[in-house]
N, C-alpha and C. Protein backbone atom coordinates (compact mmCIF):
# COMPACT_ATOMS: atom_id res chain seq x y z
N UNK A 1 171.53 21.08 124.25
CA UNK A 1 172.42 21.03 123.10
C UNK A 1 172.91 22.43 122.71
N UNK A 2 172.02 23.44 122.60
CA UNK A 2 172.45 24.70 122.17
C UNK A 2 172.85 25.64 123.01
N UNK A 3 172.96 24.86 124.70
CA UNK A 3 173.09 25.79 125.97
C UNK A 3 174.63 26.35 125.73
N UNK A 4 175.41 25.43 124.87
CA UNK A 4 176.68 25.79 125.10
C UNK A 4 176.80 26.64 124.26
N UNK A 5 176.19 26.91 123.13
CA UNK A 5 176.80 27.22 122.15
C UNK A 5 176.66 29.39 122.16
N UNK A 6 176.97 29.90 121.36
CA UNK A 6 176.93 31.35 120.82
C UNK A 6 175.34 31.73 120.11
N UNK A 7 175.35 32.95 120.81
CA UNK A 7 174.06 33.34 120.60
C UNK A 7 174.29 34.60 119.47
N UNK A 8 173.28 34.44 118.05
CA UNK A 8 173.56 34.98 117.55
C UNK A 8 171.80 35.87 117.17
N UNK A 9 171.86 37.55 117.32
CA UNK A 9 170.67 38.21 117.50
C UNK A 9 170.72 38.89 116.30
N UNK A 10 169.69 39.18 115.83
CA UNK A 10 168.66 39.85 114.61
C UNK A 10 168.04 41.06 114.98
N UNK A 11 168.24 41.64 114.20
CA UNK A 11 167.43 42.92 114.12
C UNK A 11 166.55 43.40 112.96
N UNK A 12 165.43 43.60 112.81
CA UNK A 12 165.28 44.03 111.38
C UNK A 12 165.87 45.62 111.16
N UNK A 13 165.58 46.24 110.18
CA UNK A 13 166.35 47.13 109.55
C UNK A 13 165.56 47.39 107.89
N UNK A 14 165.03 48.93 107.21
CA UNK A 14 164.31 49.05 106.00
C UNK A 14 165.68 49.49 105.67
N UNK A 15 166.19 50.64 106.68
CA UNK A 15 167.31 51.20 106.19
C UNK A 15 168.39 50.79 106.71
N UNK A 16 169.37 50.20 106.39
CA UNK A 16 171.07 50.13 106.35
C UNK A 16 171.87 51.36 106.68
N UNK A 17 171.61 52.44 106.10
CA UNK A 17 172.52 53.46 106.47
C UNK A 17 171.87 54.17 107.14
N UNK A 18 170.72 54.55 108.03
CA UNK A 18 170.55 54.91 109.30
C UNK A 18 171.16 54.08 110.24
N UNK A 19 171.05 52.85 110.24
CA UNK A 19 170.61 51.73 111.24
C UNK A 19 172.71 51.65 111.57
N UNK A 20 173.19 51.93 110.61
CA UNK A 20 174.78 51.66 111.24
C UNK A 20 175.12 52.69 112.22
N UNK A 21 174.81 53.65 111.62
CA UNK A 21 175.98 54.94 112.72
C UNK A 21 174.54 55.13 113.79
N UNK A 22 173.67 54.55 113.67
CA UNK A 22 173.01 54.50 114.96
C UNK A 22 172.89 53.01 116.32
N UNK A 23 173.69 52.01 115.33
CA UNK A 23 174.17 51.02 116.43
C UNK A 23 175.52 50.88 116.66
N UNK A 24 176.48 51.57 115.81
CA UNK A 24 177.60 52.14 115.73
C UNK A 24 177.81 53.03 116.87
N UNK A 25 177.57 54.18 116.54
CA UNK A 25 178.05 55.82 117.38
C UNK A 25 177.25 55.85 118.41
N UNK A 26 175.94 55.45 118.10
CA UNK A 26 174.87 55.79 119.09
C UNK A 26 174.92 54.72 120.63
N UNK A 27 174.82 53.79 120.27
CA UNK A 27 175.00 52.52 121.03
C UNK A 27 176.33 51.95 121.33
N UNK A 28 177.06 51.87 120.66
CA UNK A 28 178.48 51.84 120.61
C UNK A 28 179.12 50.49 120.36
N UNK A 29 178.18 49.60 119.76
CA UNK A 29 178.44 48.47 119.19
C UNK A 29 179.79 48.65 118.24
N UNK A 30 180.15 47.40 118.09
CA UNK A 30 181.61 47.54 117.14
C UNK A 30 181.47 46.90 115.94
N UNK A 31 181.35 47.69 114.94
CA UNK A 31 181.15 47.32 113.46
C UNK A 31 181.96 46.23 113.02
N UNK A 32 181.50 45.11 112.36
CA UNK A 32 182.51 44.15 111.97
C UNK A 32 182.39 43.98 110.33
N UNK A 33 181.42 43.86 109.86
CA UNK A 33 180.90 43.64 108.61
C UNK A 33 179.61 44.10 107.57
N UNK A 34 179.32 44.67 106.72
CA UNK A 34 178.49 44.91 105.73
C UNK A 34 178.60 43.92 105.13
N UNK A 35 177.57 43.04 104.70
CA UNK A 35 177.68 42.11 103.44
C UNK A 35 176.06 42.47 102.94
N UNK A 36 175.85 41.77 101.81
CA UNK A 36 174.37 41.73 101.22
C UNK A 36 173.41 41.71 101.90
N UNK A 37 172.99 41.41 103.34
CA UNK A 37 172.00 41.14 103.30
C UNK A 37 172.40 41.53 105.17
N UNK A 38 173.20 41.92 105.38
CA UNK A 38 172.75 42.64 107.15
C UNK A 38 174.38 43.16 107.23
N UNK A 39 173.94 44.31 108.16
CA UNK A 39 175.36 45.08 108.96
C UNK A 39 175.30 44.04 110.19
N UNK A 40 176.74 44.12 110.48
CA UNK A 40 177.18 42.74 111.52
C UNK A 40 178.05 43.45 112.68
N UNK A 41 177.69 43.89 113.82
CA UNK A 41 178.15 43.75 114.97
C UNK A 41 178.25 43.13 116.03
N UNK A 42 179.45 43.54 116.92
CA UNK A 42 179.65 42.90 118.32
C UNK A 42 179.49 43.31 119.53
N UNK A 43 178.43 42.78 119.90
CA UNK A 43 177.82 43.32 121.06
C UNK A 43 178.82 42.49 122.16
N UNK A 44 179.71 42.75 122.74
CA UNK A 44 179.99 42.33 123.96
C UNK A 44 180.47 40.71 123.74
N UNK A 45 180.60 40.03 123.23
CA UNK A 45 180.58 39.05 122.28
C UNK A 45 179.52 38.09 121.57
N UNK A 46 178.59 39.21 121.41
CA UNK A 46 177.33 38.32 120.83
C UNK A 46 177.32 39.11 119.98
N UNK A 47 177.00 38.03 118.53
CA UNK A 47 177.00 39.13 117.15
C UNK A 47 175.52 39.38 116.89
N UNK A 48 175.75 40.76 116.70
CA UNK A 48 174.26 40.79 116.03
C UNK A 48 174.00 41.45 114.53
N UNK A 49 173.35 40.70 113.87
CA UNK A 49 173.51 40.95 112.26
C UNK A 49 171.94 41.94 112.29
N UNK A 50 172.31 43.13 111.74
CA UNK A 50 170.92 44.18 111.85
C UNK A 50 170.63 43.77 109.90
N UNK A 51 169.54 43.06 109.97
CA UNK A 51 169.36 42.35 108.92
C UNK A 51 168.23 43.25 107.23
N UNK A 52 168.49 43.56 106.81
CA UNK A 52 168.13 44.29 105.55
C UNK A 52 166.54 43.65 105.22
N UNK A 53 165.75 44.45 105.69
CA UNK A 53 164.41 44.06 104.98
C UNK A 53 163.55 44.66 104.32
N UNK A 54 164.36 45.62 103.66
CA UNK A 54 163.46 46.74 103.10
C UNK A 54 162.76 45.96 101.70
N UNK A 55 163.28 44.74 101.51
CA UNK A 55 162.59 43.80 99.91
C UNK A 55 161.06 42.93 100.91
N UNK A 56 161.05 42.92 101.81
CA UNK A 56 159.96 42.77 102.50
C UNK A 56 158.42 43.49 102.48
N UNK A 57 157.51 42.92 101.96
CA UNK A 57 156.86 44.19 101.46
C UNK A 57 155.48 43.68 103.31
N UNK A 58 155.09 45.33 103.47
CA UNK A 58 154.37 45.13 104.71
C UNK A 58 154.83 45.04 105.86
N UNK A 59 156.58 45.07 105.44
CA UNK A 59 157.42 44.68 107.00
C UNK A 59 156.37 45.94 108.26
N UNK A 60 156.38 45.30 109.39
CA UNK A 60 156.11 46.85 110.40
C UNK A 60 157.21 45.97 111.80
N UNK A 61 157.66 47.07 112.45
CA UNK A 61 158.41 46.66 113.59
C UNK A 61 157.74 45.76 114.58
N UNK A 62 158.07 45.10 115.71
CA UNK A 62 157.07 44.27 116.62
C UNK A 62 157.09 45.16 117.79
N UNK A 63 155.65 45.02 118.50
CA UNK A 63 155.55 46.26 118.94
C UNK A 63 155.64 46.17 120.59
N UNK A 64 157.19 44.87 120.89
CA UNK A 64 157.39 44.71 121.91
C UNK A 64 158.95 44.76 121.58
N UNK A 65 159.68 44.50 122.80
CA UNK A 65 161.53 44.43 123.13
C UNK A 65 161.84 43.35 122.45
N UNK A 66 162.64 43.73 121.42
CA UNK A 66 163.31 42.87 120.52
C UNK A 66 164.93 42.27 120.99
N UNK A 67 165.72 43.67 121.58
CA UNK A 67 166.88 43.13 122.36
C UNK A 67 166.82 44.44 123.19
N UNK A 68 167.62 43.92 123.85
CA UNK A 68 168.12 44.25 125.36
C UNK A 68 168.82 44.16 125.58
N UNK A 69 169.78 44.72 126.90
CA UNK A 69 170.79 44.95 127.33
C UNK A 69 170.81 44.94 129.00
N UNK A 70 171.54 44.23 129.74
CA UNK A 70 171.56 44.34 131.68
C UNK A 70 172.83 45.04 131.69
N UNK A 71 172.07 46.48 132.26
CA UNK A 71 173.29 47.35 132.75
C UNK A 71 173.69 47.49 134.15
N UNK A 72 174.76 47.91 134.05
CA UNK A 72 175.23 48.25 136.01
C UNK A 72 174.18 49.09 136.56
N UNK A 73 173.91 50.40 135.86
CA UNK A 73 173.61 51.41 136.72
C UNK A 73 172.30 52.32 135.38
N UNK A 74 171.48 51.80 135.77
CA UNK A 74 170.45 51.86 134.62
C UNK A 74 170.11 54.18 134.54
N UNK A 75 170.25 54.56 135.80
CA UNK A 75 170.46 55.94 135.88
C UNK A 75 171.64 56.63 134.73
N UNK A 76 172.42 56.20 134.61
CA UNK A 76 173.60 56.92 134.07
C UNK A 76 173.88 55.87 132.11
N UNK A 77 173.21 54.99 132.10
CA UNK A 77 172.72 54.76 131.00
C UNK A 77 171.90 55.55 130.33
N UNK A 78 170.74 55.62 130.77
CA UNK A 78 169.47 56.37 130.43
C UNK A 78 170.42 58.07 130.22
N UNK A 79 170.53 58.45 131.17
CA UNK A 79 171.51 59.37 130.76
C UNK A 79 172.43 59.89 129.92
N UNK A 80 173.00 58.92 129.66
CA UNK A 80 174.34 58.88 128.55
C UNK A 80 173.85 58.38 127.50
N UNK A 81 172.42 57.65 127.16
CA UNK A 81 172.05 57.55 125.97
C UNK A 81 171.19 58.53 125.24
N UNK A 82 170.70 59.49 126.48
CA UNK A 82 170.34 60.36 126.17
C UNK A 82 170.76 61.71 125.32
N UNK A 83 172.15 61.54 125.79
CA UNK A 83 172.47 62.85 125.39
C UNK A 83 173.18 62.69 124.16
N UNK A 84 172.79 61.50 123.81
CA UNK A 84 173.42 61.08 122.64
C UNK A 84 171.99 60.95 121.63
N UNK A 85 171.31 61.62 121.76
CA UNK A 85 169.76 61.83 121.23
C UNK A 85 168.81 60.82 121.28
N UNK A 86 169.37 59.98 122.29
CA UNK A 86 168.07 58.57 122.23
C UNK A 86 166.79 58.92 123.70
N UNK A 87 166.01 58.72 122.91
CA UNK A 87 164.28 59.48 123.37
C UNK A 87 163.95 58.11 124.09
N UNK A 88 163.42 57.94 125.10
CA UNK A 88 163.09 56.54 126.41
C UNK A 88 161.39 56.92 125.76
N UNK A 89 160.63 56.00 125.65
CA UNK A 89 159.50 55.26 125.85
C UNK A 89 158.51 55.78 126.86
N UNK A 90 157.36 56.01 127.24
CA UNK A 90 156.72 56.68 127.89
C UNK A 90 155.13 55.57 127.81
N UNK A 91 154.92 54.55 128.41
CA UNK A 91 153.57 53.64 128.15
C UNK A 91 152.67 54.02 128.93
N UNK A 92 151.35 54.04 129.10
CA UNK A 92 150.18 54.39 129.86
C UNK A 92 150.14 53.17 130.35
N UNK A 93 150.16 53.85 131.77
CA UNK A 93 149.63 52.49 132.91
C UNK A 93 150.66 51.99 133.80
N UNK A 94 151.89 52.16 132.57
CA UNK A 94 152.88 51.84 133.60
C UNK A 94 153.19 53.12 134.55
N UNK A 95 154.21 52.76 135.54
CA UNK A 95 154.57 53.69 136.34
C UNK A 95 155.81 53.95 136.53
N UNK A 96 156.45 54.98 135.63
CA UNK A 96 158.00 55.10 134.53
C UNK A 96 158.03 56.19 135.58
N UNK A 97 159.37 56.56 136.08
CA UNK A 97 159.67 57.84 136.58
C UNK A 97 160.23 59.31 135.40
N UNK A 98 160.46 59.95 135.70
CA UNK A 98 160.80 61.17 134.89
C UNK A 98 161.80 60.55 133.55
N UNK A 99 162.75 59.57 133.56
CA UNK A 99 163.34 59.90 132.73
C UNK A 99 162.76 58.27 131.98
N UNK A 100 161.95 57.59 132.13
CA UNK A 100 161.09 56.63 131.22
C UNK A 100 161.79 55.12 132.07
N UNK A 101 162.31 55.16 133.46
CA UNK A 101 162.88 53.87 133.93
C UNK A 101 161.19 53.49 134.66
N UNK A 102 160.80 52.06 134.20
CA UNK A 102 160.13 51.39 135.24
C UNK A 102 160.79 50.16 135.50
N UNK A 103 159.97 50.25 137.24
CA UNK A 103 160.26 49.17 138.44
C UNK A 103 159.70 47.98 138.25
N UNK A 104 160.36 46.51 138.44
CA UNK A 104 159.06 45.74 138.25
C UNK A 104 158.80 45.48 139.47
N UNK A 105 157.95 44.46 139.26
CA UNK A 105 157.65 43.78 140.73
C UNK A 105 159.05 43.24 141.58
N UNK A 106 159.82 42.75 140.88
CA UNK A 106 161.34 42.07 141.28
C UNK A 106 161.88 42.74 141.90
N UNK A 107 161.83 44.24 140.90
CA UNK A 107 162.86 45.25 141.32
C UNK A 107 163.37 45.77 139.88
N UNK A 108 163.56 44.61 139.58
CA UNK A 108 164.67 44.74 138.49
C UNK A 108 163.72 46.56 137.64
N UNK A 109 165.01 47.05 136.98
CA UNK A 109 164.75 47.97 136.62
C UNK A 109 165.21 48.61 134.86
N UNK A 110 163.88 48.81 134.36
CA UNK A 110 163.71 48.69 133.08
C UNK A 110 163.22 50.54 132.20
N UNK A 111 164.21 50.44 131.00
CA UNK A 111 163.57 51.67 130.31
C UNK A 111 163.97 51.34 128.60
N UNK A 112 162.98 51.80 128.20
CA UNK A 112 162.71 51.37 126.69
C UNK A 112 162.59 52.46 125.40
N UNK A 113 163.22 51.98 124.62
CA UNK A 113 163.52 53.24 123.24
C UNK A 113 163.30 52.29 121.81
N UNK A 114 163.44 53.05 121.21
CA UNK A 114 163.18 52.49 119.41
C UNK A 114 164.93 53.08 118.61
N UNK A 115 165.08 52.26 117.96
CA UNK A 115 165.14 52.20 116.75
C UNK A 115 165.30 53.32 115.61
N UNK A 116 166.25 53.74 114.53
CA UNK A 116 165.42 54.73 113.19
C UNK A 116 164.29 53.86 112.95
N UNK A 117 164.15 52.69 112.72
CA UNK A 117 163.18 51.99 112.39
C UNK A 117 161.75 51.15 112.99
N UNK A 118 161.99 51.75 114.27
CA UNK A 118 160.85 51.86 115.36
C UNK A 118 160.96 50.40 116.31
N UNK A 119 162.02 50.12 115.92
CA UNK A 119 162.01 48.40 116.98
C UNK A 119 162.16 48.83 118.37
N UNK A 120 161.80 48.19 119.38
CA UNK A 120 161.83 48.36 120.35
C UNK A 120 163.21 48.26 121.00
N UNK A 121 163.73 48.49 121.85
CA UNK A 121 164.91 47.86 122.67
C UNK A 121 165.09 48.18 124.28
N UNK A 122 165.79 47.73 124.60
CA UNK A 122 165.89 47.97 125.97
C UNK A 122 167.05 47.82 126.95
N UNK A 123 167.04 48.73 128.07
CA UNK A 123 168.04 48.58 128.66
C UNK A 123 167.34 48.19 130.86
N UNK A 124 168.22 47.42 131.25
CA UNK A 124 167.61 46.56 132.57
C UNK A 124 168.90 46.47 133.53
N UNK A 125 168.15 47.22 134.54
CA UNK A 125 169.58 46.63 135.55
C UNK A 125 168.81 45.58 136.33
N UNK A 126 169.30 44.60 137.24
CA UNK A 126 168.54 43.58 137.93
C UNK A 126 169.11 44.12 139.22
């Protein structure tokens, strides 16, 4: 029933005005809306509402990949998000090369960053 339909993703968020010009400028999502209760972008055509929870008392981020992204060329991502001040993830045990990309078993190829607000995210080429 819902296979057809539009997928719509969440983010939490304490702060609002970090959290825009960093899924804004940083990421390069396309701002559509501020209303009461989440900043609203378009990811590629999936909206994602980065949702206001600072009236949440105890909120803490989850301390796995909340969203994600499948890129072409996961090298020149990591790269270009870099130099745009976003810091890659570094886990014990895994086996991340220099700039924080790990391999899985598949292949597929994965590197992971936070948030102003410490959520996880991620970027995957297959």
């Amino acid at each position: 029933m819902l296979g057809s339909m539009d997928i719509v993703a969440f983010v939490p968020t304490r702060n609002p005005q970090k959290a825009r010009p960093y899924y804004e400028k940083t990421l390069g999502l396309s701002f559509l809306s501020d209303d009461q209760f989440a900043l609203v972008f378009d990811a590629n055509g999936v909206m994602v509402r980065v949702v206001d929870v600072s009236s949440v008392p105890g909120f803490e981020p989850a301390p796995f990949t909340i969203l994600g992204w499948s890129v072409g060329d996961i090298g020149k991502t990591v790269e270009a998000l870099g130099k745009k001040g976003v810091k890659f993830e570094l886990y014990p045990g895994m086996q991340q090369d220099q700039k924080g990309v790990w391999t899985s078993p598949s292949g597929a190829k994965v590197a992971w960053f936070k948030d102003p607000d410490g959520n996880v995210l991620s970027v995957t080429e297959q």
